[in-house]
Protein backbone atom coordinates (compact mmCIF):
# COMPACT_ATOMS: atom_id res chain seq x y z
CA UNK A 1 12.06 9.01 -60.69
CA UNK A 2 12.67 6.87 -57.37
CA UNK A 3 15.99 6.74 -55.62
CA UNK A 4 17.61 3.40 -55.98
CA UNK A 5 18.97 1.88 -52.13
CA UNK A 6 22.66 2.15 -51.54
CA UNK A 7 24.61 -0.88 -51.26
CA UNK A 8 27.29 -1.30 -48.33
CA UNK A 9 29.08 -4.27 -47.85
CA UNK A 10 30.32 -5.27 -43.91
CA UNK A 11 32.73 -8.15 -42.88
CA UNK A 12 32.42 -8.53 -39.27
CA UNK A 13 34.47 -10.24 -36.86
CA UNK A 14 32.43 -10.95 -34.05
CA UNK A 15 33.70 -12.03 -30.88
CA UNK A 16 30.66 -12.47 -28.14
CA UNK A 17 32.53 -13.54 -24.85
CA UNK A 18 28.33 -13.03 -23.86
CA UNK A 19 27.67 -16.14 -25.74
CA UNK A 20 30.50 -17.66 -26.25
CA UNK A 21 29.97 -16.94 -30.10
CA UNK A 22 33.29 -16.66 -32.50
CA UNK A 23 32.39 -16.14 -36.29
CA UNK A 24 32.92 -13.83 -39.20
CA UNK A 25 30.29 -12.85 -41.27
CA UNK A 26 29.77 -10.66 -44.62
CA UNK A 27 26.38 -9.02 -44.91
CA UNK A 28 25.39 -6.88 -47.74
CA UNK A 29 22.70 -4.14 -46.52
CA UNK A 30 20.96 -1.96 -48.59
CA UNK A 31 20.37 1.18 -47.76
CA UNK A 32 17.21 2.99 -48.29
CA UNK A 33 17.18 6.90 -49.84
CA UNK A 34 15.47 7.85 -46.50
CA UNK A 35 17.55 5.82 -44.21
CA UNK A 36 20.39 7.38 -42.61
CA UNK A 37 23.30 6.16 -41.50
CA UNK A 38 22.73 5.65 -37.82
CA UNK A 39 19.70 3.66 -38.25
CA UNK A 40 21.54 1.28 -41.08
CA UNK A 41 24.55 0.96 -38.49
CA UNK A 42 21.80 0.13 -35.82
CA UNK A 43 20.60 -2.63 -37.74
CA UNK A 44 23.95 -3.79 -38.60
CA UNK A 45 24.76 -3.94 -34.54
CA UNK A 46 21.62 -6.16 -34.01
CA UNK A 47 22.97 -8.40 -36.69
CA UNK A 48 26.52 -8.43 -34.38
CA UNK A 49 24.43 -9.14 -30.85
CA UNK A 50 22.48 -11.40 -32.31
CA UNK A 51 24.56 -13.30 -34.64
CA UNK A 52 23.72 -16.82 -36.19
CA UNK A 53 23.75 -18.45 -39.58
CA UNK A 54 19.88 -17.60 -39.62
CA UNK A 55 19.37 -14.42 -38.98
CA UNK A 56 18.75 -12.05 -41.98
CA UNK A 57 17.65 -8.43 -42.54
CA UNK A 58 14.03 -7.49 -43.73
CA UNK A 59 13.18 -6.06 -46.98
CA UNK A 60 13.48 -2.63 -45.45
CA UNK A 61 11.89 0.50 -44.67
CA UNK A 62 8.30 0.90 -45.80
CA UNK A 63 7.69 -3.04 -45.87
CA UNK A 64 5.47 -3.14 -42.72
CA UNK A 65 5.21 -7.12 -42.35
CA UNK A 66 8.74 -7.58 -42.19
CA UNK A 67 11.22 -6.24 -39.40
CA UNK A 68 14.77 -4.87 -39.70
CA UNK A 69 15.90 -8.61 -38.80
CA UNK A 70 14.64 -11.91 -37.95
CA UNK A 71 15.26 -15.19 -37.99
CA UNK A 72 13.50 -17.91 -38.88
CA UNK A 73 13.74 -22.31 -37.95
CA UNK A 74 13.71 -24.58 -40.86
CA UNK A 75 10.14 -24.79 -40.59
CA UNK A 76 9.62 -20.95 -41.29
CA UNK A 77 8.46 -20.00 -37.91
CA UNK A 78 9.74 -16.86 -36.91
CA UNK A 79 11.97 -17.54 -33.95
CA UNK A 80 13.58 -13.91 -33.56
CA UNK A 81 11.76 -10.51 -34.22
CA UNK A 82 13.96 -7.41 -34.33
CA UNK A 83 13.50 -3.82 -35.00
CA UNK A 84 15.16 -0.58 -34.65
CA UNK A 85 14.50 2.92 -33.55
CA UNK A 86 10.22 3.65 -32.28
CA UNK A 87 8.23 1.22 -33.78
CA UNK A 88 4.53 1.89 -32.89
CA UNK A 89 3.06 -0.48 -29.79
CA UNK A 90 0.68 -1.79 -32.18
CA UNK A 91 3.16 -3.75 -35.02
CA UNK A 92 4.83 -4.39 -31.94
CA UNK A 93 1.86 -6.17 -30.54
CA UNK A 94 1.30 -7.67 -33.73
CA UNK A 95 5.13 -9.25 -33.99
CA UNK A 96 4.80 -10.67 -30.38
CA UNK A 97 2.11 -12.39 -31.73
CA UNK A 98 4.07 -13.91 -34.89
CA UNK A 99 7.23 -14.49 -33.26
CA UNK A 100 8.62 -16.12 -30.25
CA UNK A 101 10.92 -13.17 -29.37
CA UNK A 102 11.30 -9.40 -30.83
CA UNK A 103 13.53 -7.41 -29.97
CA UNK A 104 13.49 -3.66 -29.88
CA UNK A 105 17.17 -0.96 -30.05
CA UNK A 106 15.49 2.16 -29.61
CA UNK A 107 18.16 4.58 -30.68
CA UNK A 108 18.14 8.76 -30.93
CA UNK A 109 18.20 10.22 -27.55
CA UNK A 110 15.38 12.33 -26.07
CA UNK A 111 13.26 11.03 -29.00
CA UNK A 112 13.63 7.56 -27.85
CA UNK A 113 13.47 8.26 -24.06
CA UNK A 114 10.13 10.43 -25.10
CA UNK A 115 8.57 6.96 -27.51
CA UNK A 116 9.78 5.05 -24.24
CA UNK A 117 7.55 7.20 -21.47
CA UNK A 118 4.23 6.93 -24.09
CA UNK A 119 4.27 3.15 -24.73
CA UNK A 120 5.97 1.93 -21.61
CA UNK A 121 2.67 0.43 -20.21
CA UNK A 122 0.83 -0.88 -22.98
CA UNK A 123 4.84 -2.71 -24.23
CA UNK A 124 5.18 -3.57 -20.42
CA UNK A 125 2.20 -6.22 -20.92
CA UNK A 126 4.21 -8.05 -23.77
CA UNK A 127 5.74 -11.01 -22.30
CA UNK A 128 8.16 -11.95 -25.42
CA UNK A 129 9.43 -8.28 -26.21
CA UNK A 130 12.54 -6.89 -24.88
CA UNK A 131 13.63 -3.40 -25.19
CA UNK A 132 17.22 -1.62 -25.37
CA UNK A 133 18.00 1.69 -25.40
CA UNK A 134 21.49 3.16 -27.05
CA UNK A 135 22.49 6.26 -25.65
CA UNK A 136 23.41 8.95 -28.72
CA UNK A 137 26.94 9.67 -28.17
CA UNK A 138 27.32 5.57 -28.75
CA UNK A 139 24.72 5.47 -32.00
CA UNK A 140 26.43 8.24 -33.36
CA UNK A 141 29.68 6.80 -33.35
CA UNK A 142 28.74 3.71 -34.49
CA UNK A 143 27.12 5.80 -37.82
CA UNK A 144 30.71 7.36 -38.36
CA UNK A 145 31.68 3.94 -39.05
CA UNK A 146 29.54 3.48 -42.49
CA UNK A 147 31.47 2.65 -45.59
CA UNK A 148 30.13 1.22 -48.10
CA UNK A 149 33.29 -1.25 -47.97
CA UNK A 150 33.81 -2.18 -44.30
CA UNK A 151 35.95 -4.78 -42.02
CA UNK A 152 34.31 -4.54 -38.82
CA UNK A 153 36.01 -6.66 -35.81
CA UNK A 154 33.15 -6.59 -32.88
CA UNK A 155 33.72 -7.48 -29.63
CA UNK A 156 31.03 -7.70 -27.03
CA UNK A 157 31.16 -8.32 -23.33
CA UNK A 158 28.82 -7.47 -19.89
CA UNK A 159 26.85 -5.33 -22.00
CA UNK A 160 29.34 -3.61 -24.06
CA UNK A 161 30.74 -3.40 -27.18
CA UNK A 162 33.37 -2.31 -29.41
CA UNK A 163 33.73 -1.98 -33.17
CA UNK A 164 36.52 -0.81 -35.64
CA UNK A 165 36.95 0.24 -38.66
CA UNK A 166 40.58 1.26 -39.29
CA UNK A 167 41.85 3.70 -36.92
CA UNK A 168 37.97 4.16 -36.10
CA UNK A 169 36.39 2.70 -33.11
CA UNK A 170 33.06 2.84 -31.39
CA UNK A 171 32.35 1.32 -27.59
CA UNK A 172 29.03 1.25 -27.05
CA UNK A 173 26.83 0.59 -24.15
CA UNK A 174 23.03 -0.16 -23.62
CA UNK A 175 20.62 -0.09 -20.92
CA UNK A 176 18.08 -2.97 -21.10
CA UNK A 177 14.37 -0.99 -20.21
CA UNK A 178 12.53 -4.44 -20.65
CA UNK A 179 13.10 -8.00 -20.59
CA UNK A 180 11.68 -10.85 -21.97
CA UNK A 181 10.13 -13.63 -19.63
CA UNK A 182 12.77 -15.80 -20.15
CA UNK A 183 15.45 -13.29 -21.00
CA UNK A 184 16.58 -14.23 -24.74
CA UNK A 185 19.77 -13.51 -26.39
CA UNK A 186 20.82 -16.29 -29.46
């Protein structure tokens, strides 16, 4: 019998002084059996960063021509790629060929620093990919945030962010280990 996906339901408030970017949003996510929390509160911080009234989450784990998030123009091109955690160098090679810009939040530590060291040359050659890197103490805080009912206000400045959820917070802070030629951030 398979496991049906879990449904949470987030209303952020996103304030991007970054971008100058003031909106609220409700997103539904569904949650795969195998996901855990961290990774579906990874994906939920892309949507924050890279917020727009086009941007949408993928199908989901296991679908392997789709990403966590993208967004696409009117016309269907794919204007924004965006995954989370270690993708391999090669779906990575194949999105930078698809989209205009992907976007990788490598997430889980020594794991990531470790996926980080073996692809670092071969994802150093892709022109349109830029890669963050969330330290754990600020993933894992984040994933103490999942509800499946949540009212998230974000707030995201030089870098930095910070997220509540009732007497919950999270500040979290990233360290860019690749940019895009031109840098992208819509």
């Amino acid at each position: 019998m398979a496991l049906n996906a879990t449904i949470y339901k987030a209303a952020l408030q996103i304030s991007d002084m970054d971008r100058q970017y003031y909106q609220d949003h409700v997103v539904t996510l569904a949650r795969h059996p195998s996901e855990t929390d961290e990774r579906m509160m990874m994906r939920l911080l892309a949507f924050a960063l890279h917020a727009h009234e086009h941007l949408s989450f993928g199908r989901g784990i296991g679908v392997e021509d789709e990403p966590a998030l993208w967004q696409k123009d009117l016309t269907g091109t794919i204007d924004l790629w965006i995954e989370v955690g270690q993708p391999d160098e090669k779906s990575l090679r194949q999105a930078c060929g698809r989209a205009k810009q992907v976007v990788v939040y490598s997430y889980g530590g020594r794991g990531a620093d470790l996926w980080w060291e073996k692809n670092r040359n071969a994802l150093e050659r892709l022109n349109n990919l830029t890669v963050v890197n969330l330290p754990p103490d600020g993933s894992r805080a984040l994933a103490q945030l999942a509800q499946p009912s949540m009212q998230l206000p974000c707030t995201i400045q030089e870098g930095q962010m910070w997220v509540g959820e009732g007497s919950n917070s999270a500040h979290i802070e990233w360290t860019i280990l690749k940019s895009a030629s031109p840098p992208f951030r819509q």
